[in-house]
Every structure is written in C-alpha cells, then in structure tokens.
C-alpha atoms as a PDB file:
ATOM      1  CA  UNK A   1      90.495 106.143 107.623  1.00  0.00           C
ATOM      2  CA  UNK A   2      87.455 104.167 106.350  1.00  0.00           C
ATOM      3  CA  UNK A   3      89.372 103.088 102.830  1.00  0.00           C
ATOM      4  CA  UNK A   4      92.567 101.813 105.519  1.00  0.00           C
ATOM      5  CA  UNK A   5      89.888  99.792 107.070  1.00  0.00           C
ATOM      6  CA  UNK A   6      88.216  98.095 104.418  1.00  0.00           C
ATOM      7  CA  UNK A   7      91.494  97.458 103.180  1.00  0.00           C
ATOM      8  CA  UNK A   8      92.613  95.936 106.054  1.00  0.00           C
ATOM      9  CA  UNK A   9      89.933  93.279 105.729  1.00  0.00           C
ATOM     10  CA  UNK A  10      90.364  92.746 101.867  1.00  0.00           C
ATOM     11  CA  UNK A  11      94.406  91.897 102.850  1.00  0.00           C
ATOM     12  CA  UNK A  12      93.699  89.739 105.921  1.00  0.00           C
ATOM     13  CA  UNK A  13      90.084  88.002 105.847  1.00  0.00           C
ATOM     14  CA  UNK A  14      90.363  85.040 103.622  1.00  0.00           C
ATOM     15  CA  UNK A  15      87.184  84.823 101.600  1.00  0.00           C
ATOM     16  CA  UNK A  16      86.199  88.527 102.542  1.00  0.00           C
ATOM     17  CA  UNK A  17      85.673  90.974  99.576  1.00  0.00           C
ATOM     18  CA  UNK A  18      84.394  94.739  99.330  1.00  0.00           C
ATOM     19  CA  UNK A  19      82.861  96.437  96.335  1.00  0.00           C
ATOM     20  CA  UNK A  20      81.575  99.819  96.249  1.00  0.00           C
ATOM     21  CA  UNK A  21      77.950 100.120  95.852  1.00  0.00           C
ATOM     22  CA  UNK A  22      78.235 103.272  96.334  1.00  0.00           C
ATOM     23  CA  UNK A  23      81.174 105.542  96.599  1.00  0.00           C
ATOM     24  CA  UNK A  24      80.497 106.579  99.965  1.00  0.00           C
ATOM     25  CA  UNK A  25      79.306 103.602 101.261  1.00  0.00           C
ATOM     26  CA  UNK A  26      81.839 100.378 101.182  1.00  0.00           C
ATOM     27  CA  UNK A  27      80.208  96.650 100.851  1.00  0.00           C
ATOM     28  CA  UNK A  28      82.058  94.212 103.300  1.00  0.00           C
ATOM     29  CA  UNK A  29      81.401  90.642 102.591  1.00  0.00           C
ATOM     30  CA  UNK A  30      80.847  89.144 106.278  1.00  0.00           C
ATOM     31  CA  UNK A  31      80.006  85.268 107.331  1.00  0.00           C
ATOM     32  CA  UNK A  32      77.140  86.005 109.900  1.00  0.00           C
ATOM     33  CA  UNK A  33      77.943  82.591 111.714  1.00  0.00           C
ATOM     34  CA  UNK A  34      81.536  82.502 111.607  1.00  0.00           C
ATOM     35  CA  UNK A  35      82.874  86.566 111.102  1.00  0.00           C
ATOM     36  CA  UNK A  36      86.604  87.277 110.533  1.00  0.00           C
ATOM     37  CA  UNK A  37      88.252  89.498 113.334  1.00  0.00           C
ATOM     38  CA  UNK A  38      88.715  91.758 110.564  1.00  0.00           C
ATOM     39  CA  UNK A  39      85.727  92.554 109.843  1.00  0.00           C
ATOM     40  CA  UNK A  40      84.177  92.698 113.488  1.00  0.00           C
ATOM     41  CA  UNK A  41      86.940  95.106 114.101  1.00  0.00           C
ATOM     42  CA  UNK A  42      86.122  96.995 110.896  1.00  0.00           C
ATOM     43  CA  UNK A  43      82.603  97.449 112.182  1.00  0.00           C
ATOM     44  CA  UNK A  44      83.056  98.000 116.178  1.00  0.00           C
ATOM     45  CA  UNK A  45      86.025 100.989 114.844  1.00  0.00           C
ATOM     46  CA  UNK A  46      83.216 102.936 112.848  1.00  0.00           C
ATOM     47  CA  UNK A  47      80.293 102.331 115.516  1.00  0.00           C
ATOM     48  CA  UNK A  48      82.867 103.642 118.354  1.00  0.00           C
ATOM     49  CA  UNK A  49      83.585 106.977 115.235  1.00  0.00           C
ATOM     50  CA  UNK A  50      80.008 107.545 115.783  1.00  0.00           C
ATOM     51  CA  UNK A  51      78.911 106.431 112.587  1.00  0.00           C
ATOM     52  CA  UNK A  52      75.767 104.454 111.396  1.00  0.00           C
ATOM     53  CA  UNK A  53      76.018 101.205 109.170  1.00  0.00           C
ATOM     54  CA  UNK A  54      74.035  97.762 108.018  1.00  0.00           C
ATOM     55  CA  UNK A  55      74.548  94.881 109.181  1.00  0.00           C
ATOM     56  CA  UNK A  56      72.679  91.146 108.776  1.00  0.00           C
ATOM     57  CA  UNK A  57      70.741  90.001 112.068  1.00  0.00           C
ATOM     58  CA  UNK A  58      69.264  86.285 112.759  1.00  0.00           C
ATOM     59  CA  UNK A  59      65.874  88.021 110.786  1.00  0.00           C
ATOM     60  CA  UNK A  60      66.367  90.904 109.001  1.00  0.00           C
ATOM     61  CA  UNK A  61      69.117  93.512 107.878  1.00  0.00           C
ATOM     62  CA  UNK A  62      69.362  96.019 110.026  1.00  0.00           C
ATOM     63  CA  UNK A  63      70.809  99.422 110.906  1.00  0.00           C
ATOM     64  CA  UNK A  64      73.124 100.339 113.786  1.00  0.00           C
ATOM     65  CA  UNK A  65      74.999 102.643 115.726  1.00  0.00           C
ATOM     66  CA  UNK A  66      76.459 102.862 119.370  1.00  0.00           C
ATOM     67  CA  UNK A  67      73.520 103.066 121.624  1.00  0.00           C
ATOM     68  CA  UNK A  68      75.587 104.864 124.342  1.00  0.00           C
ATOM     69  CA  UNK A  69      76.282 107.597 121.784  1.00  0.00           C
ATOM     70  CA  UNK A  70      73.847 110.173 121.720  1.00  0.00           C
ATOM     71  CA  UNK A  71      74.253 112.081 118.501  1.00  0.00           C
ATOM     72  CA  UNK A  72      75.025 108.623 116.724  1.00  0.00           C
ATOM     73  CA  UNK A  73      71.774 107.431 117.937  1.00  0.00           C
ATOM     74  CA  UNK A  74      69.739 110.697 116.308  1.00  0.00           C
ATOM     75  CA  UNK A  75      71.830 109.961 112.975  1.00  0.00           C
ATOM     76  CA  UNK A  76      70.195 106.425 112.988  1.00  0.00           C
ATOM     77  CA  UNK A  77      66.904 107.770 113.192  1.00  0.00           C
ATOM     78  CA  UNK A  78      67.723 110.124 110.324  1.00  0.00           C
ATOM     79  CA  UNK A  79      68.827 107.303 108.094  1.00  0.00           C
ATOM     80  CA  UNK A  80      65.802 105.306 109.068  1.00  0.00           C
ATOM     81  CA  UNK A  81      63.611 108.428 108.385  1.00  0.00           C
ATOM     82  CA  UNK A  82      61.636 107.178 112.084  1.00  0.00           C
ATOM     83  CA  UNK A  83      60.335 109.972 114.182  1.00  0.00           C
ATOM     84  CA  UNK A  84      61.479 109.795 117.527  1.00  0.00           C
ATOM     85  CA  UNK A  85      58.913 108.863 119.795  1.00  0.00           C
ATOM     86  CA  UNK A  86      59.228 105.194 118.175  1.00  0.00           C
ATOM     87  CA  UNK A  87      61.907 103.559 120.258  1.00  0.00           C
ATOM     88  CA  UNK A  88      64.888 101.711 119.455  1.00  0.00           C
ATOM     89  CA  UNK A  89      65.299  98.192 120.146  1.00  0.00           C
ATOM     90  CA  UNK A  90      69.340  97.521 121.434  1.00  0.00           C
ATOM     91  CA  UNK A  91      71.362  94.216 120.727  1.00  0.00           C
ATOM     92  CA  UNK A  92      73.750  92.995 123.493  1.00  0.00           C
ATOM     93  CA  UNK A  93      76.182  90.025 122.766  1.00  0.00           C
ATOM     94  CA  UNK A  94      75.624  88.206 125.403  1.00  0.00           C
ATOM     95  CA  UNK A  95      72.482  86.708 127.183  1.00  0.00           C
ATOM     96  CA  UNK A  96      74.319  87.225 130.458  1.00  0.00           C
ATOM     97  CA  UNK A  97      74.657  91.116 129.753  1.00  0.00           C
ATOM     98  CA  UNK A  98      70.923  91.549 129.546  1.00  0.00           C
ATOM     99  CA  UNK A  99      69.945  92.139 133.231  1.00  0.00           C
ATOM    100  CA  UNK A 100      73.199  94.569 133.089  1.00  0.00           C
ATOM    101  CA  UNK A 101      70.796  96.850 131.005  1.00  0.00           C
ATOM    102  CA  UNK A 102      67.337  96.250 131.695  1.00  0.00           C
ATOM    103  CA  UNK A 103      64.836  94.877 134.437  1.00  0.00           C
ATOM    104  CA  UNK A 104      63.697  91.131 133.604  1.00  0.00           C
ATOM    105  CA  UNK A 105      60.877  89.864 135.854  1.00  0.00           C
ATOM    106  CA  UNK A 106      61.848  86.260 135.150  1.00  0.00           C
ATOM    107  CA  UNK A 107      63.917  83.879 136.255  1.00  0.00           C
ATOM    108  CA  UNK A 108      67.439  83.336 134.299  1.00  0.00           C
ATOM    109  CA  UNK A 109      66.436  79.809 133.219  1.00  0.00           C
ATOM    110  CA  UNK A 110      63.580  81.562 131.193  1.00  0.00           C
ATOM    111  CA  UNK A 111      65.559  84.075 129.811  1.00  0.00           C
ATOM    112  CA  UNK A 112      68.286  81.750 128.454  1.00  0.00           C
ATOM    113  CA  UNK A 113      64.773  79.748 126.603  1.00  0.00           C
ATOM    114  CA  UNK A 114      64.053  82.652 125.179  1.00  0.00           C
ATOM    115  CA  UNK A 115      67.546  84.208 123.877  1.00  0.00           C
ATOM    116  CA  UNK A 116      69.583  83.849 122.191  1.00  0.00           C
ATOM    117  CA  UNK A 117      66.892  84.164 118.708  1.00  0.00           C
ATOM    118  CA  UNK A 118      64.723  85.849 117.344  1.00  0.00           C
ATOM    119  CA  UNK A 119      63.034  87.372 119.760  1.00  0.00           C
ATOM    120  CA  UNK A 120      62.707  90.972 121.180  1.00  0.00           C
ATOM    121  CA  UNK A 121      62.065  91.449 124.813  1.00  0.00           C
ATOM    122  CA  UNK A 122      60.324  94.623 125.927  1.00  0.00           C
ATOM    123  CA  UNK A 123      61.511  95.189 129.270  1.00  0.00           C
ATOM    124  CA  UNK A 124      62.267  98.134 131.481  1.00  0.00           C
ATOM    125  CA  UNK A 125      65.542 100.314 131.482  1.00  0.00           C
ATOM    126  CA  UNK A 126      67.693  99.222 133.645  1.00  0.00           C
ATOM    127  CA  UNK A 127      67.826 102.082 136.568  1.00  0.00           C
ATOM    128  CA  UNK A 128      71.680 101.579 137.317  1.00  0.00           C
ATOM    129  CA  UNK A 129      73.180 101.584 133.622  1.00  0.00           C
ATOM    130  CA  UNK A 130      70.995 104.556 132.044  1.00  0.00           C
ATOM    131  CA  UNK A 131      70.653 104.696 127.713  1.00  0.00           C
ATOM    132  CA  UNK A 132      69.760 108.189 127.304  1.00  0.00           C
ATOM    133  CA  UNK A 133      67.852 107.076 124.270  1.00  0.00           C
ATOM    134  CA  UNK A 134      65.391 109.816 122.370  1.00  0.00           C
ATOM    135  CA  UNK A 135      62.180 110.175 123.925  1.00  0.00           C
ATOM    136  CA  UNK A 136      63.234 108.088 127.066  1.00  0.00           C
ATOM    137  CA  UNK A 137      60.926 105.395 126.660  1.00  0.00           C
ATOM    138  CA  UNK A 138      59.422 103.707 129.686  1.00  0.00           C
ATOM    139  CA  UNK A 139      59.947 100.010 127.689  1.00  0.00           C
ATOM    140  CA  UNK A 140      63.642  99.324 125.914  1.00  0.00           C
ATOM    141  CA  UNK A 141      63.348  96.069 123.460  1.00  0.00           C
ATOM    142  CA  UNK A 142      66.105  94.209 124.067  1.00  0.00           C
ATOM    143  CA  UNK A 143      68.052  91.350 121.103  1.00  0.00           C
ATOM    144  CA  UNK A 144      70.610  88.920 121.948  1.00  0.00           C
ATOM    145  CA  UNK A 145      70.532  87.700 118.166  1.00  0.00           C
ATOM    146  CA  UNK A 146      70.779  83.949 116.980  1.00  0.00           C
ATOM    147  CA  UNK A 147      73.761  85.346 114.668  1.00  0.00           C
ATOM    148  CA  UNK A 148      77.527  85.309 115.651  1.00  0.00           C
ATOM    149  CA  UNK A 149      78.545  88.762 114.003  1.00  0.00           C
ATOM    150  CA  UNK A 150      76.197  91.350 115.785  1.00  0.00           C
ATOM    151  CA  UNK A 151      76.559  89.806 119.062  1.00  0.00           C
ATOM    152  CA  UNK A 152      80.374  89.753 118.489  1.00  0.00           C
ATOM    153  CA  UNK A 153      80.406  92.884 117.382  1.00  0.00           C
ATOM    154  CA  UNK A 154      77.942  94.102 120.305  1.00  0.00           C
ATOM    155  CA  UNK A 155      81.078  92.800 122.361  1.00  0.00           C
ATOM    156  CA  UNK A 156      83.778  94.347 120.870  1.00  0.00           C
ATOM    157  CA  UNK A 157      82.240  97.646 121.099  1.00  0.00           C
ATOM    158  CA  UNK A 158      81.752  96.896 124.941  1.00  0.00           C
ATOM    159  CA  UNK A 159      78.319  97.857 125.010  1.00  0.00           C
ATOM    160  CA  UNK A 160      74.946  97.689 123.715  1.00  0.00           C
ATOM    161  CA  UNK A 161      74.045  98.327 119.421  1.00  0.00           C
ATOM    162  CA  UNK A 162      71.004 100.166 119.102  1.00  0.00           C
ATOM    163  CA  UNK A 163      69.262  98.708 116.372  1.00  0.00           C
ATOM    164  CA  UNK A 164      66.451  98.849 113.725  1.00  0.00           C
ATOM    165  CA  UNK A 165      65.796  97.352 110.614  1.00  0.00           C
ATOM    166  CA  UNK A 166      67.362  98.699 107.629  1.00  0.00           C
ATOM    167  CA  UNK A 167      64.580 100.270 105.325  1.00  0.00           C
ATOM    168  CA  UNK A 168      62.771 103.497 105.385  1.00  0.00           C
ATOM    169  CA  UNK A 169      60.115 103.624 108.223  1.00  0.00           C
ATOM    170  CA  UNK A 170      57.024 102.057 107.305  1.00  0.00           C
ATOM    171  CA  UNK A 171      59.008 100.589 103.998  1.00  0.00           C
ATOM    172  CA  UNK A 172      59.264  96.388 103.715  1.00  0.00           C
ATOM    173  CA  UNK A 173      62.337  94.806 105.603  1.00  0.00           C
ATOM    174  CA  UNK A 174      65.152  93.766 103.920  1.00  0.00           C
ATOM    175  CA  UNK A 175      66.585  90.159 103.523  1.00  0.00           C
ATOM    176  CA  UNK A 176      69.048  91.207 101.116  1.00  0.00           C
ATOM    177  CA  UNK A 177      71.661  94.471 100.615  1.00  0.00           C
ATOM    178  CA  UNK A 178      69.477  94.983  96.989  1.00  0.00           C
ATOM    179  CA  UNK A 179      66.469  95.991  99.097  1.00  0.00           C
ATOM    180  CA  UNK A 180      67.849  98.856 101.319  1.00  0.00           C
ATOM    181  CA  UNK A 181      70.531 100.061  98.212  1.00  0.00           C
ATOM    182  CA  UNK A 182      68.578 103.705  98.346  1.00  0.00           C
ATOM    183  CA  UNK A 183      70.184 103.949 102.583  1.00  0.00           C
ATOM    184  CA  UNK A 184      73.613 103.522 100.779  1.00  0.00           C
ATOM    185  CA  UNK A 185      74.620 107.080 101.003  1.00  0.00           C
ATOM    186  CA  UNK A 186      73.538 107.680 104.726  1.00  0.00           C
ATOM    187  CA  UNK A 187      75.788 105.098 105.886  1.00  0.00           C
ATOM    188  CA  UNK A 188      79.507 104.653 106.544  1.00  0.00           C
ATOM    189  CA  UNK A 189      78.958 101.141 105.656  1.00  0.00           C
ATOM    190  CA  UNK A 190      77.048  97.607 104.775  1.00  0.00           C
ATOM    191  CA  UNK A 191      78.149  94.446 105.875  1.00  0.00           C
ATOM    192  CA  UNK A 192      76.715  92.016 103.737  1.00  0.00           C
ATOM    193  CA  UNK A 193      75.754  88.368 104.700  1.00  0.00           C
ATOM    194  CA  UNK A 194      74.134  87.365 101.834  1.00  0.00           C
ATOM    195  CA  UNK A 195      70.386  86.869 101.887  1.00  0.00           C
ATOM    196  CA  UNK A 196      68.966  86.355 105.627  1.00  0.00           C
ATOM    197  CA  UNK A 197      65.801  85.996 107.091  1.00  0.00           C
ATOM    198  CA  UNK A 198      62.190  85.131 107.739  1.00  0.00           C
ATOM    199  CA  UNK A 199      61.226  88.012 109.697  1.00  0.00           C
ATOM    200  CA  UNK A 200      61.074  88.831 113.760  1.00  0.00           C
ATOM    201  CA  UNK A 201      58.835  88.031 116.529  1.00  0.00           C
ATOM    202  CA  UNK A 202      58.254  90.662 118.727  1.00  0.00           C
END
C-alpha cells in the first residue's frame, strides 16, 4: 500500500521525488509553503493507517501521528524514546479550530497575534472534544504552524496531529532529514522540506 502511495506522488507531483533512505522508510520530497495534493494525501492516508512519520514544521522537523488515535499516539512516544508523563504538543490547521480543542482565556483578536507561528500555547483540554492523550495532562500545547503542509495536512486528516520534534528525547532537534536518519526505521515515512528552522518558542 505504502510503495502505491509514494508512487502515486512520484507520477503526479511535478518536482516531487522519493528515495529510499532506508528500505522501510520512503523519503518524499515536499514544498512546506506550497505542498502538492499528492503528497498531503500521501501523508493524511498513513496518519489515518495509524502510522507515525516526519514531517518539516515552521521550526523544527518533527514527528507525528493522529492524536485521536490512541495506540498511534503510544507508537510516537516509542519512536521518540519520551516517557509518558511528558506531554504531547498537537498541531491543528486552522487558528479557528483551536478553541474547538482547548480552553483559551483570551480574546480571538489575541489569539490570531499569536498564531499562526511559532509559538506553542499551553492551554487547557478542551472539556467537550476530549484527546485521551497518555498521562491525561491537565495543560495540552497547542501549534497552528507558520508552514502550509502540516496545517494542510492537520486538515485533511480532519483533526488534530499530535506532534513532537523528531530526535531521540533529550537528543538536539533537527533542521534537516541527516540529523534524525537513526528514527528512519521506526517510521512509515519522512517528508522532507529541505533544511528548516531556527528553533521554537514555547
């Protein structure tokens, strides 16, 4: 299913290429700003699959999954090597969305200042659309990224990405693919922007 896929965007995404890294793990070439539907569909396909794979963000690489999918959510901690009671941040692809799934004390004019970026917002669950996310933490960090392909991909998959950055916990974030290579084999897939980055404000 996977090789149909990333053939499907080598056929139909002018300027898109894949390469295997590794022979598990397909390389999509992506534009962050301007994605091909290809390869957002590519990528929304194996997040709804329950799989885990790397994408670029406004800051850093990062890892993802479904954040609604319980068991896909565990497997990102695995690949991140991050013990549980460390929480998730999610990425929604819309700044509208965010009150959907979490409490913001502040008035909507603030909240559109402050996203979309590079931000995270720590802000409480929302009590009407419920992430049963590990450890249930009292504070959810929330990302409407400065980036076109997350937050289109974030729509696609009709709900929220939970997200962390792609390296080994407590390892240096990546602003390239050549800095996370040793996650290759615990994911379905990288999407690779090129190099990205100056780091996130939390």
């Amino acid at each position: 299913m996977l090789r149909s896929l990333v053939t499907t965007v080598r056929l139909t995404s002018r300027g898109t290429h894949t390469k295997l890294a590794d022979p598990a793990c397909p390389v999509v070439r992506v534009d962050g700003a301007n994605p091909s539907n290809s390869a957002v569909d590519t990528a929304a396909r194996l997040l709804l699959e329950g799989h885990v794979v790397a994408l670029p963000t406004d800051t850093l690489y990062g890892v993802a999954a479904d954040a609604r999918n319980k068991q896909a959510v565990r497997q990102l901690y695995n690949v991140k090597g991050r013990a549980e009671r460390k929480a998730l941040a999610i990425c929604l692809g819309q700044v509208s969305q965010v009150r959907d799934w979490a409490q913001v004390p502040f008035s909507d004019e603030l909240l559109h200042d402050l996203l979309p970026g590079p931000l995270t917002l720590l802000l409480r669950p929302s009590l009407e659309r419920h992430l049963d996310l590990p450890g249930n933490p009292p504070l959810v960090g929330v990302r409407v990224p400065g980036l076109e392909f997350p937050c289109r991909l974030a729509d696609e998959l009709g709900g929220p990405l939970a997200l962390t950055s792609a390296n080994l916990s407590g390892q240096p974030s990546a602003l390239s693919i050549d800095e996370f290579q040793n996650l290759f084999p615990l994911l379905q897939a990288v999407f690779d922007g090129g190099i990205i980055g100056k780091g996130e404000i939390i």
